[in-house]
PDB file of N, CA and C in Angstrom:
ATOM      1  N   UNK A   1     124.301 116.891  89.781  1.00  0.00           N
ATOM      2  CA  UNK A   1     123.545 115.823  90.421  1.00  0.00           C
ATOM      3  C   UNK A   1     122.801 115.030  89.347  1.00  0.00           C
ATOM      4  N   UNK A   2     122.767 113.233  89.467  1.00  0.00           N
ATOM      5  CA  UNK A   2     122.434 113.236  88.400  1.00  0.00           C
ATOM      6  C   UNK A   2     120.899 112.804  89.136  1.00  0.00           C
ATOM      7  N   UNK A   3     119.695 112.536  87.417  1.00  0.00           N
ATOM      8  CA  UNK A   3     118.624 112.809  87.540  1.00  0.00           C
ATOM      9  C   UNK A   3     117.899 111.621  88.327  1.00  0.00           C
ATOM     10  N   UNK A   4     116.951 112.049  89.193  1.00  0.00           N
ATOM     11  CA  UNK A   4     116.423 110.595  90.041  1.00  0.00           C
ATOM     12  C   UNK A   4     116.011 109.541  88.831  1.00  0.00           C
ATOM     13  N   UNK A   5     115.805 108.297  88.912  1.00  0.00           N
ATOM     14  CA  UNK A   5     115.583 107.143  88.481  1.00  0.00           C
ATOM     15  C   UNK A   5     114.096 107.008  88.856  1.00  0.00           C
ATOM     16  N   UNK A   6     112.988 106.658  88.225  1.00  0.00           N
ATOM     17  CA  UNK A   6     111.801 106.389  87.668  1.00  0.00           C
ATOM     18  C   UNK A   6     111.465 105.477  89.156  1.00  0.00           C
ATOM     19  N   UNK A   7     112.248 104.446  88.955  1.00  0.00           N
ATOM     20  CA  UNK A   7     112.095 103.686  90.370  1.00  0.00           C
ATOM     21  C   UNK A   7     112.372 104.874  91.846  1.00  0.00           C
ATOM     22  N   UNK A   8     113.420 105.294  91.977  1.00  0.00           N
ATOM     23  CA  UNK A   8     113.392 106.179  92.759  1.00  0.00           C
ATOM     24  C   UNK A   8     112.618 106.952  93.656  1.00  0.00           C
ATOM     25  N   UNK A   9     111.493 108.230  92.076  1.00  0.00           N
ATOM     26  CA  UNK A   9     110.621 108.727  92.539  1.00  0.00           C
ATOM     27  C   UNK A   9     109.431 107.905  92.997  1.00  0.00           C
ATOM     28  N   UNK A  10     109.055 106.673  92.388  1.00  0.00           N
ATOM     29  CA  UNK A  10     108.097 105.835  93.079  1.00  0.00           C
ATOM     30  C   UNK A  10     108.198 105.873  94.483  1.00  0.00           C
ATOM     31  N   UNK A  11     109.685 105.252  94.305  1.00  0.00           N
ATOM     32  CA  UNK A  11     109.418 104.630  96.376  1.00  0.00           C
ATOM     33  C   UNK A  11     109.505 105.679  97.303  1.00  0.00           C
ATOM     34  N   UNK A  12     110.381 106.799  96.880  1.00  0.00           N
ATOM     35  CA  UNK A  12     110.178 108.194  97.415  1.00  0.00           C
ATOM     36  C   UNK A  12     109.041 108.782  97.760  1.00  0.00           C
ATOM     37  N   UNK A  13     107.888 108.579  96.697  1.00  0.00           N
ATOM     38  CA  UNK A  13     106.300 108.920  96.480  1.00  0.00           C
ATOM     39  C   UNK A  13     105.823 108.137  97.712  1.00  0.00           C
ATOM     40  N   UNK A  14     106.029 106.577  96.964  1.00  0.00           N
ATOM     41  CA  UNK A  14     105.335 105.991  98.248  1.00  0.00           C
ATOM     42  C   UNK A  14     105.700 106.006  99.575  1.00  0.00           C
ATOM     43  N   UNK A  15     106.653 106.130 100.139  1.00  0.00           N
ATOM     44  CA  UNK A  15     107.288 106.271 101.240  1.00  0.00           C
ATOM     45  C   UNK A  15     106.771 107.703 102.319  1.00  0.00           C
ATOM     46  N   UNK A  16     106.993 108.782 101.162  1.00  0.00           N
ATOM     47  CA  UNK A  16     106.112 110.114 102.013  1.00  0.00           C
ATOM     48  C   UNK A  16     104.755 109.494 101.721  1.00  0.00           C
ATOM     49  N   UNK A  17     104.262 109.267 100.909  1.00  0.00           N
ATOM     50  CA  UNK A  17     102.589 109.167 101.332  1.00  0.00           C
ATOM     51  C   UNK A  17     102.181 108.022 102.709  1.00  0.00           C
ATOM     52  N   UNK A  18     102.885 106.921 102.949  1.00  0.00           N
ATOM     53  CA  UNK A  18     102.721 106.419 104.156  1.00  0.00           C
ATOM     54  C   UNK A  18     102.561 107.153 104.689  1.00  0.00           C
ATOM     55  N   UNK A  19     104.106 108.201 105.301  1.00  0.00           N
ATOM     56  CA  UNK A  19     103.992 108.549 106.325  1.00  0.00           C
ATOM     57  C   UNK A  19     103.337 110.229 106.472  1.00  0.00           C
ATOM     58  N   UNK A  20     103.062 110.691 105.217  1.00  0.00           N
ATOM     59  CA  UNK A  20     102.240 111.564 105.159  1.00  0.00           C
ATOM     60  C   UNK A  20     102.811 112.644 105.615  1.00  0.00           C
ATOM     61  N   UNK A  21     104.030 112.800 105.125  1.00  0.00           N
ATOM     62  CA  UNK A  21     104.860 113.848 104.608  1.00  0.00           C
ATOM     63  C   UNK A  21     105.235 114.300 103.106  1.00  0.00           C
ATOM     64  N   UNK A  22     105.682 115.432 103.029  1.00  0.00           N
ATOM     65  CA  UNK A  22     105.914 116.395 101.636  1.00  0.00           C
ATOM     66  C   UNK A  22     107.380 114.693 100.879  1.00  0.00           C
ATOM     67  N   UNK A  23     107.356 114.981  99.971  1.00  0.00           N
ATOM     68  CA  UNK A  23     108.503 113.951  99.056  1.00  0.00           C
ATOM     69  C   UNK A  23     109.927 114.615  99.205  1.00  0.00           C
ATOM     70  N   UNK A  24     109.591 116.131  99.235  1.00  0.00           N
ATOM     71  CA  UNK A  24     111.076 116.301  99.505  1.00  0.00           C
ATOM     72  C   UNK A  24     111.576 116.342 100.518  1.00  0.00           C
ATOM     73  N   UNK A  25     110.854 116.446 101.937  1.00  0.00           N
ATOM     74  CA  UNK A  25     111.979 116.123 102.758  1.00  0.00           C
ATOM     75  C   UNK A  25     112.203 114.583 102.823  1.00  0.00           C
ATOM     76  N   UNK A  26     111.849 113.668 101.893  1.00  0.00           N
ATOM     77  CA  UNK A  26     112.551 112.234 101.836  1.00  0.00           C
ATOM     78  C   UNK A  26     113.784 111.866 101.273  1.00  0.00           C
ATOM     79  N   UNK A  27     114.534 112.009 102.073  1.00  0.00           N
ATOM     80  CA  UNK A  27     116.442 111.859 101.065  1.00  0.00           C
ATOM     81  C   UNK A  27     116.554 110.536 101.116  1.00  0.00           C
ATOM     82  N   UNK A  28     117.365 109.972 100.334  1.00  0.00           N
ATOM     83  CA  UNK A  28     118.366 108.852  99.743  1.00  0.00           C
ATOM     84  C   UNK A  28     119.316 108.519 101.142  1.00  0.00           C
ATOM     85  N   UNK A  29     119.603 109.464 101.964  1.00  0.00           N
ATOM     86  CA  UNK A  29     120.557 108.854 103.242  1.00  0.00           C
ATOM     87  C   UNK A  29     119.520 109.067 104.453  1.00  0.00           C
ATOM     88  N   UNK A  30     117.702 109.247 104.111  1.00  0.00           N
ATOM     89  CA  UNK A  30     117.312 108.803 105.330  1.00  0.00           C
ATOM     90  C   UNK A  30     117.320 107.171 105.880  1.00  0.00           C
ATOM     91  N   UNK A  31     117.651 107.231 106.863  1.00  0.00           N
ATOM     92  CA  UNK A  31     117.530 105.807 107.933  1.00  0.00           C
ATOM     93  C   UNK A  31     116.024 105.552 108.095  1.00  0.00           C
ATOM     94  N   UNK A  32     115.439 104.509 107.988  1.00  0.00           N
ATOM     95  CA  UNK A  32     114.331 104.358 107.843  1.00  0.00           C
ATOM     96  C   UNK A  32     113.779 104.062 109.136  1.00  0.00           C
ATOM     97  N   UNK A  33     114.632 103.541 109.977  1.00  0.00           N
ATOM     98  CA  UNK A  33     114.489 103.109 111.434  1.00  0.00           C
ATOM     99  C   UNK A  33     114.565 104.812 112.448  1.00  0.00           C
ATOM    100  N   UNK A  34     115.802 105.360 112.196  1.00  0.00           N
ATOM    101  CA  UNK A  34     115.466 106.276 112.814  1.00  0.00           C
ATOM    102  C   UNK A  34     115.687 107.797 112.505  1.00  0.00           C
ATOM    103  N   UNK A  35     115.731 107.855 111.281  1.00  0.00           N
ATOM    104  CA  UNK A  35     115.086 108.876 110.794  1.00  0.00           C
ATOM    105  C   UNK A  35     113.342 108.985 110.472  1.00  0.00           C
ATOM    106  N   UNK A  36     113.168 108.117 109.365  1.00  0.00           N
ATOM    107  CA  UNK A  36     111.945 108.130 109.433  1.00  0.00           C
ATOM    108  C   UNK A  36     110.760 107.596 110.528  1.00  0.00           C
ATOM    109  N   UNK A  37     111.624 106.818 111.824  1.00  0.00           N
ATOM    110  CA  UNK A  37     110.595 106.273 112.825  1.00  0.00           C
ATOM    111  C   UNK A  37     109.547 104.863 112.149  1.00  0.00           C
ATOM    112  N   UNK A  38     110.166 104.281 111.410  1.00  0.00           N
ATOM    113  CA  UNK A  38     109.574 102.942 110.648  1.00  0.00           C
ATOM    114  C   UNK A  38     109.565 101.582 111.817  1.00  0.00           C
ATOM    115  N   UNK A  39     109.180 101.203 112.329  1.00  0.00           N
ATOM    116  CA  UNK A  39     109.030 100.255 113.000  1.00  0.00           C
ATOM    117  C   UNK A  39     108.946  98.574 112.517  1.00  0.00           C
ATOM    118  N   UNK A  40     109.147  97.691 113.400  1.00  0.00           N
ATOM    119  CA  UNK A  40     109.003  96.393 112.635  1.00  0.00           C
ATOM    120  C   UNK A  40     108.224  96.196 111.693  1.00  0.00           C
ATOM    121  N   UNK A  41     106.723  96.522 112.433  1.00  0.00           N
ATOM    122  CA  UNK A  41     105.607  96.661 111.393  1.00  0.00           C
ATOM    123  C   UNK A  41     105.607  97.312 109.821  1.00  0.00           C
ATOM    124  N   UNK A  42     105.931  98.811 110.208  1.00  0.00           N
ATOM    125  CA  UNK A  42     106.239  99.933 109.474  1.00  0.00           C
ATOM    126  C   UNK A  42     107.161  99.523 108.334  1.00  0.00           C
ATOM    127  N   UNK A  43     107.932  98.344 108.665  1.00  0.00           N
ATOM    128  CA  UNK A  43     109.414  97.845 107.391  1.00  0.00           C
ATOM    129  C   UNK A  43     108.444  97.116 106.582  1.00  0.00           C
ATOM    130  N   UNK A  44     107.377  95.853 107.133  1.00  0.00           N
ATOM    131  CA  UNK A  44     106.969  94.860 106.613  1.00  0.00           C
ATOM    132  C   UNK A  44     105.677  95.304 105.557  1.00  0.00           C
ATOM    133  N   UNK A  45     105.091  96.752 105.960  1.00  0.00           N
ATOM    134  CA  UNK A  45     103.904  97.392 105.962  1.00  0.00           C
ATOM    135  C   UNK A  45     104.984  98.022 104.067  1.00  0.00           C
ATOM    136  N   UNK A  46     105.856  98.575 104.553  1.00  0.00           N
ATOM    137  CA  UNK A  46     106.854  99.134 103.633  1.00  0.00           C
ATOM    138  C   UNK A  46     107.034  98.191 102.377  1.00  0.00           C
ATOM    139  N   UNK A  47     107.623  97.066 102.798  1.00  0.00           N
ATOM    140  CA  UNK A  47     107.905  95.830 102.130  1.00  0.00           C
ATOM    141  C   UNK A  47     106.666  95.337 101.390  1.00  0.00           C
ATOM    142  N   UNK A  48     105.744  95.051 101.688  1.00  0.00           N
ATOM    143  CA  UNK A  48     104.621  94.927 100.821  1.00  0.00           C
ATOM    144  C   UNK A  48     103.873  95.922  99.908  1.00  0.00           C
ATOM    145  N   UNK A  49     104.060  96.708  99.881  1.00  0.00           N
ATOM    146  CA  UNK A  49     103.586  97.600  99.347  1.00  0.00           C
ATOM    147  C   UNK A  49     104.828  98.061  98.164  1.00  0.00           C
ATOM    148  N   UNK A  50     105.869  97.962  97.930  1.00  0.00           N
ATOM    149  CA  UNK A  50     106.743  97.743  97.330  1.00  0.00           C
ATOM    150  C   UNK A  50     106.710  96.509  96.149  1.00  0.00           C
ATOM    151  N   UNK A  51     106.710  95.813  96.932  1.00  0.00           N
ATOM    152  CA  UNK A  51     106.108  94.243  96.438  1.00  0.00           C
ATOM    153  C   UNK A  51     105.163  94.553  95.785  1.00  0.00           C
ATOM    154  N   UNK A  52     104.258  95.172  95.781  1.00  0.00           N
ATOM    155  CA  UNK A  52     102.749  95.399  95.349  1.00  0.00           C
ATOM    156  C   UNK A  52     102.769  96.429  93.472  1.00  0.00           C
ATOM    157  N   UNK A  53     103.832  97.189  94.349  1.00  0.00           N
ATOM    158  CA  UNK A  53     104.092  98.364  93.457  1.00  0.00           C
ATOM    159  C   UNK A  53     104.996  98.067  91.964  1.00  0.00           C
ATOM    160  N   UNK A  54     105.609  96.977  92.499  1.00  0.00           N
ATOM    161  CA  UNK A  54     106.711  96.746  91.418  1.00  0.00           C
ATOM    162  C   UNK A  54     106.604  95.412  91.052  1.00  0.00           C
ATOM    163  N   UNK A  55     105.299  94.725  91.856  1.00  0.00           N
ATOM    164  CA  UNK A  55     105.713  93.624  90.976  1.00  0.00           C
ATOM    165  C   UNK A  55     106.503  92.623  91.686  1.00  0.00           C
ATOM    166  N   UNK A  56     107.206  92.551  92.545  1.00  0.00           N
ATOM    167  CA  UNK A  56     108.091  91.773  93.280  1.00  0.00           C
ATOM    168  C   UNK A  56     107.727  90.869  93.800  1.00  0.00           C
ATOM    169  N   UNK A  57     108.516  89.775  94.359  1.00  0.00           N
ATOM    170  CA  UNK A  57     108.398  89.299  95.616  1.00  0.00           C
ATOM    171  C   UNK A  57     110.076  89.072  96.432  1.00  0.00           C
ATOM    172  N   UNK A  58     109.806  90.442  97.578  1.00  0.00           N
ATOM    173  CA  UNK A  58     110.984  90.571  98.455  1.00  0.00           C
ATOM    174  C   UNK A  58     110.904  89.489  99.805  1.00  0.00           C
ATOM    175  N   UNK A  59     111.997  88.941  99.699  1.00  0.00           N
ATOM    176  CA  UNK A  59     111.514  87.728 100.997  1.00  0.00           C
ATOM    177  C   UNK A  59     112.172  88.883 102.472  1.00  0.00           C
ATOM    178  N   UNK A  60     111.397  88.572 103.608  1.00  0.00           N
ATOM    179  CA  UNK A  60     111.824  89.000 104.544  1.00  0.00           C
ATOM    180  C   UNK A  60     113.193  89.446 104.887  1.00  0.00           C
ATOM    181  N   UNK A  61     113.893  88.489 104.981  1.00  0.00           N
ATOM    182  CA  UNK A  61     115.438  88.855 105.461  1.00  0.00           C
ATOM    183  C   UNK A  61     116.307  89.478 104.905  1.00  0.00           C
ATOM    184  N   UNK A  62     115.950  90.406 103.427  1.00  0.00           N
ATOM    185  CA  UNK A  62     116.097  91.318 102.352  1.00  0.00           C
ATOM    186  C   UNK A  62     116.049  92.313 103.341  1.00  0.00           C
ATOM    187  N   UNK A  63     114.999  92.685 104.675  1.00  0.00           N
ATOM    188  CA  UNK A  63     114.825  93.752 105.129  1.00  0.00           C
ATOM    189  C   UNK A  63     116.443  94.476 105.667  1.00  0.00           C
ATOM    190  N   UNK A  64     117.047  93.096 106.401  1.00  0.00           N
ATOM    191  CA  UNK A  64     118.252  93.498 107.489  1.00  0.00           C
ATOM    192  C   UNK A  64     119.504  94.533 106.221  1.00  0.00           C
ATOM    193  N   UNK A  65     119.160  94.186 104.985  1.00  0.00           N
ATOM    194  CA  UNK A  65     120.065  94.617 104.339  1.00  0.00           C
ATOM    195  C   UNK A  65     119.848  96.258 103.767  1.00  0.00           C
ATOM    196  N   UNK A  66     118.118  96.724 104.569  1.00  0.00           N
ATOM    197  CA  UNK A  66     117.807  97.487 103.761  1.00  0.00           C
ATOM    198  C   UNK A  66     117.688  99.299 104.899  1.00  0.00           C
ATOM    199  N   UNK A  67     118.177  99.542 105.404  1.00  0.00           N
ATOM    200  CA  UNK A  67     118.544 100.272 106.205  1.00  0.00           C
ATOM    201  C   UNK A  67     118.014 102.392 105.718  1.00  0.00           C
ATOM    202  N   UNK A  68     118.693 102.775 104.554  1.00  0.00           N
ATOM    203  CA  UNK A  68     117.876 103.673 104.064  1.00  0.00           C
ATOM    204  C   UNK A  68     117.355 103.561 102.771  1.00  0.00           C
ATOM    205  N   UNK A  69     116.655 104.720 102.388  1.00  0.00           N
ATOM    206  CA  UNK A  69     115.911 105.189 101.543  1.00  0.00           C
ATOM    207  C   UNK A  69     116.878 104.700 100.137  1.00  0.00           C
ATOM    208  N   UNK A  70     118.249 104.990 100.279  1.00  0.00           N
ATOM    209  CA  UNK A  70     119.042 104.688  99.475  1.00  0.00           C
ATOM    210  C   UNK A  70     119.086 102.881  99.122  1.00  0.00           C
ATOM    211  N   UNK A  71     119.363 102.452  99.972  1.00  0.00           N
ATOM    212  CA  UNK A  71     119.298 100.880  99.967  1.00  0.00           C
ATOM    213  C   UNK A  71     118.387 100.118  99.571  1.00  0.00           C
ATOM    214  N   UNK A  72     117.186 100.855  99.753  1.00  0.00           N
ATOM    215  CA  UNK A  72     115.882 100.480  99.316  1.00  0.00           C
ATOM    216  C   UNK A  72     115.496 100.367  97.707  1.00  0.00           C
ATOM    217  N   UNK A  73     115.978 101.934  97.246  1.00  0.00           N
ATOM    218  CA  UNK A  73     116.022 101.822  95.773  1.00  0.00           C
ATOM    219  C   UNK A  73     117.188 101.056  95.284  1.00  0.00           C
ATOM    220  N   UNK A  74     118.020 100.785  96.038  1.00  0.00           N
ATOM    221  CA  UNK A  74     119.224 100.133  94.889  1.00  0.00           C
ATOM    222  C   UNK A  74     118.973  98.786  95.089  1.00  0.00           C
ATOM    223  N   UNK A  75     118.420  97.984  95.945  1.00  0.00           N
ATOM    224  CA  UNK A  75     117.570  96.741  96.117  1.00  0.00           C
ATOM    225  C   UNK A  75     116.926  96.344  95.058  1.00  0.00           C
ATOM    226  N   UNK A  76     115.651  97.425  94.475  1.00  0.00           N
ATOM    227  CA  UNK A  76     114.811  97.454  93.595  1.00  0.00           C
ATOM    228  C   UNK A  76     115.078  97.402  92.934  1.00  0.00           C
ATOM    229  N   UNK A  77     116.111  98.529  92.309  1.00  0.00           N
ATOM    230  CA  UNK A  77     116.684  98.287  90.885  1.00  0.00           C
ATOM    231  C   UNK A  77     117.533  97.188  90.914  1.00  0.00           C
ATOM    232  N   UNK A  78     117.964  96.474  91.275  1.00  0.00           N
ATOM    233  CA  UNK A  78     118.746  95.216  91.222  1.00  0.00           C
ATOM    234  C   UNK A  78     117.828  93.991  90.949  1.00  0.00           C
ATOM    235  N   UNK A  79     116.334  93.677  92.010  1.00  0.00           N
ATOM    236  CA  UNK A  79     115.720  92.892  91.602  1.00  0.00           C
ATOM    237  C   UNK A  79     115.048  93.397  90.286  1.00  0.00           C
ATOM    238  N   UNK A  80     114.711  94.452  90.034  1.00  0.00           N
ATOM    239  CA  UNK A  80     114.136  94.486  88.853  1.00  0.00           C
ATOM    240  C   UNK A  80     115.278  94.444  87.250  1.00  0.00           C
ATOM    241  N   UNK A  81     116.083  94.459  87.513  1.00  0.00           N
ATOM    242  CA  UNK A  81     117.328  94.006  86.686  1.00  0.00           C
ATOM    243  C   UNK A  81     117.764  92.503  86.382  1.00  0.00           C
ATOM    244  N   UNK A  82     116.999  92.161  87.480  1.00  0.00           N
ATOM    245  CA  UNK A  82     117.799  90.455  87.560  1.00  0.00           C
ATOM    246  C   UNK A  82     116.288  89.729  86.672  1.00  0.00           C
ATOM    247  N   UNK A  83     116.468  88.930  85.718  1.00  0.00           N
ATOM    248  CA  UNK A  83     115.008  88.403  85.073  1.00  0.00           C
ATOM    249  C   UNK A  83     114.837  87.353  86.042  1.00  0.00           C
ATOM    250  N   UNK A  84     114.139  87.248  85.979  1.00  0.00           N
ATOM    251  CA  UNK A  84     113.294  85.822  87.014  1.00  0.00           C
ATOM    252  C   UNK A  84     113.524  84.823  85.748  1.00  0.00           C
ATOM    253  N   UNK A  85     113.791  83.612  86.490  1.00  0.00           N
ATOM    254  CA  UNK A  85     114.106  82.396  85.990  1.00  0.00           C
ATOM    255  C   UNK A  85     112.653  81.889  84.816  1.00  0.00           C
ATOM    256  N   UNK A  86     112.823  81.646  84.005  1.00  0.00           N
ATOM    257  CA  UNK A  86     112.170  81.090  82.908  1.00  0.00           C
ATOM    258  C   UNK A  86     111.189  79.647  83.387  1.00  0.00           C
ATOM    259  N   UNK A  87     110.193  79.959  83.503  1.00  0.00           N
ATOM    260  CA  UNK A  87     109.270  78.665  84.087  1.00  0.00           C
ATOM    261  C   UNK A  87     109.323  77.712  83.375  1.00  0.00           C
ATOM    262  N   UNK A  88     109.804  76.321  83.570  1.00  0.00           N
ATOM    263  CA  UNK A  88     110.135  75.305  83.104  1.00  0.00           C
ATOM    264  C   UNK A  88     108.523  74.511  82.663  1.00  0.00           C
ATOM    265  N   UNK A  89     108.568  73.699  81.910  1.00  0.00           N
ATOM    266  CA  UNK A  89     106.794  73.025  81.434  1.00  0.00           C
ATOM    267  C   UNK A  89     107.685  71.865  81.288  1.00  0.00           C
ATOM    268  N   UNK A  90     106.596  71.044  82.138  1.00  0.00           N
ATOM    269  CA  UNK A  90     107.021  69.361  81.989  1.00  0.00           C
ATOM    270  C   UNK A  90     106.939  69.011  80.327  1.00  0.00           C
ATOM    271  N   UNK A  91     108.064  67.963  80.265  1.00  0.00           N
ATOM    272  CA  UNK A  91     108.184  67.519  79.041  1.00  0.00           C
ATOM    273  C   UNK A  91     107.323  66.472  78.415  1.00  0.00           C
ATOM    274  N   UNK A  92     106.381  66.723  77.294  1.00  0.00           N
ATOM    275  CA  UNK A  92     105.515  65.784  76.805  1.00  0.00           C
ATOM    276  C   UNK A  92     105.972  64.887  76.673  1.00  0.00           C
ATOM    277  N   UNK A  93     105.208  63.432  76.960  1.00  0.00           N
ATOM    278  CA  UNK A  93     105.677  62.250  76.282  1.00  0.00           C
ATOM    279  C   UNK A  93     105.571  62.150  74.485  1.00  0.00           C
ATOM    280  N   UNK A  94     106.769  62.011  73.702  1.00  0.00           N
ATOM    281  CA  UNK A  94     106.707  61.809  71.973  1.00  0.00           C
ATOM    282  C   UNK A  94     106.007  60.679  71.846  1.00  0.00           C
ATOM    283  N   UNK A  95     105.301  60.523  70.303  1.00  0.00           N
ATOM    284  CA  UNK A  95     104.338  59.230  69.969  1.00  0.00           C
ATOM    285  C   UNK A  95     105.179  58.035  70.528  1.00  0.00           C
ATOM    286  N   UNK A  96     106.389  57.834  70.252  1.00  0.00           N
ATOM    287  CA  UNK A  96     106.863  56.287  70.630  1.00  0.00           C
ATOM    288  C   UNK A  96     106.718  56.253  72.245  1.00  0.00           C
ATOM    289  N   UNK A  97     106.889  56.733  73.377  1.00  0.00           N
ATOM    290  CA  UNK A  97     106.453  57.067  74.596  1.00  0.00           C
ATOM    291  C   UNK A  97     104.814  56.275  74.756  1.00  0.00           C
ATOM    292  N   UNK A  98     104.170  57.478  73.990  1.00  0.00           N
ATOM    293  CA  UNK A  98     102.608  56.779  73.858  1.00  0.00           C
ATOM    294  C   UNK A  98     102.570  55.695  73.792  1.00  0.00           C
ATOM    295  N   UNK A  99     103.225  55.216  72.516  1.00  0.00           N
ATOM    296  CA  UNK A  99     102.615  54.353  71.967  1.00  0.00           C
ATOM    297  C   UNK A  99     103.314  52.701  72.660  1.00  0.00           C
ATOM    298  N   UNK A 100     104.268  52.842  73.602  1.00  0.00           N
ATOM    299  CA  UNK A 100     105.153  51.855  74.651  1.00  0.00           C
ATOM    300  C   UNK A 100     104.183  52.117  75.803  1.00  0.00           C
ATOM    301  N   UNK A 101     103.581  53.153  76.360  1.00  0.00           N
ATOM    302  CA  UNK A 101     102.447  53.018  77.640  1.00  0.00           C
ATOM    303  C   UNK A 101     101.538  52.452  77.141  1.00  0.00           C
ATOM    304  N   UNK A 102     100.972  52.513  75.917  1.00  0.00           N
ATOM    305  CA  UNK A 102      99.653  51.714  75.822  1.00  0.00           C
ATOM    306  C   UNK A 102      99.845  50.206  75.197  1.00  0.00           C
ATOM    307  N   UNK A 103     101.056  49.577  75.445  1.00  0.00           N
ATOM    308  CA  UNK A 103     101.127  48.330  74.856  1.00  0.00           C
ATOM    309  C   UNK A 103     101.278  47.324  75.952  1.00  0.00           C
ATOM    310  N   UNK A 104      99.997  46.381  76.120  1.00  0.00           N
ATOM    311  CA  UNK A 104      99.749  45.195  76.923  1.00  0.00           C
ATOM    312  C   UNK A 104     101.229  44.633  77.646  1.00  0.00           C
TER     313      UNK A 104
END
């Protein structure tokens, strides 16, 4: 078996401490809906706190795709794999720019 992933034990961690159960009975093929009893709330309550944890921002409709415990971490590790786009900075005007705005 290979060894859990860093991300893994996080959401595993966080996931039993919600619901305030032991970590190991949290598996990789629990259903979050109805194994774990997660509710609409309970996904979004989930979802932010995730978000919180890692840094993210998961948009809603990420949820329909996210079904267990398993899906959840391989989500994560995917957004946290993917770099976020490089923030663009408006382009200064050069001296000749300047120096054509300030001429009568």
């Amino acid at each position: 078996m290979a060894p859990e992933s860093a991300v893994a034990a996080r959401i595993r961690e966080g996931i039993a401490e919600h619901l305030k159960r032991d970590v190991s009975t949290i598996r990789l093929q629990d259903d979050l809906r109805n194994d774990l009893g997660l509710d609409s709330l309970g996904m979004i309550e989930l979802l932010f706190k995730i978000e919180e944890t890692f840094d993210l921002d998961i948009p809603n409709a990420d949820l329909s795709e996210m079904n267990t415990i398993g899906d959840v971490i391989a989500h994560v590790e995917k957004r946290l794999e993917t770099p976020a786009a490089a923030p663009t900075s408006p382009t200064l005007p050069d001296a000749e720019d300047q120096r054509q705005a300030t001429r009568p």
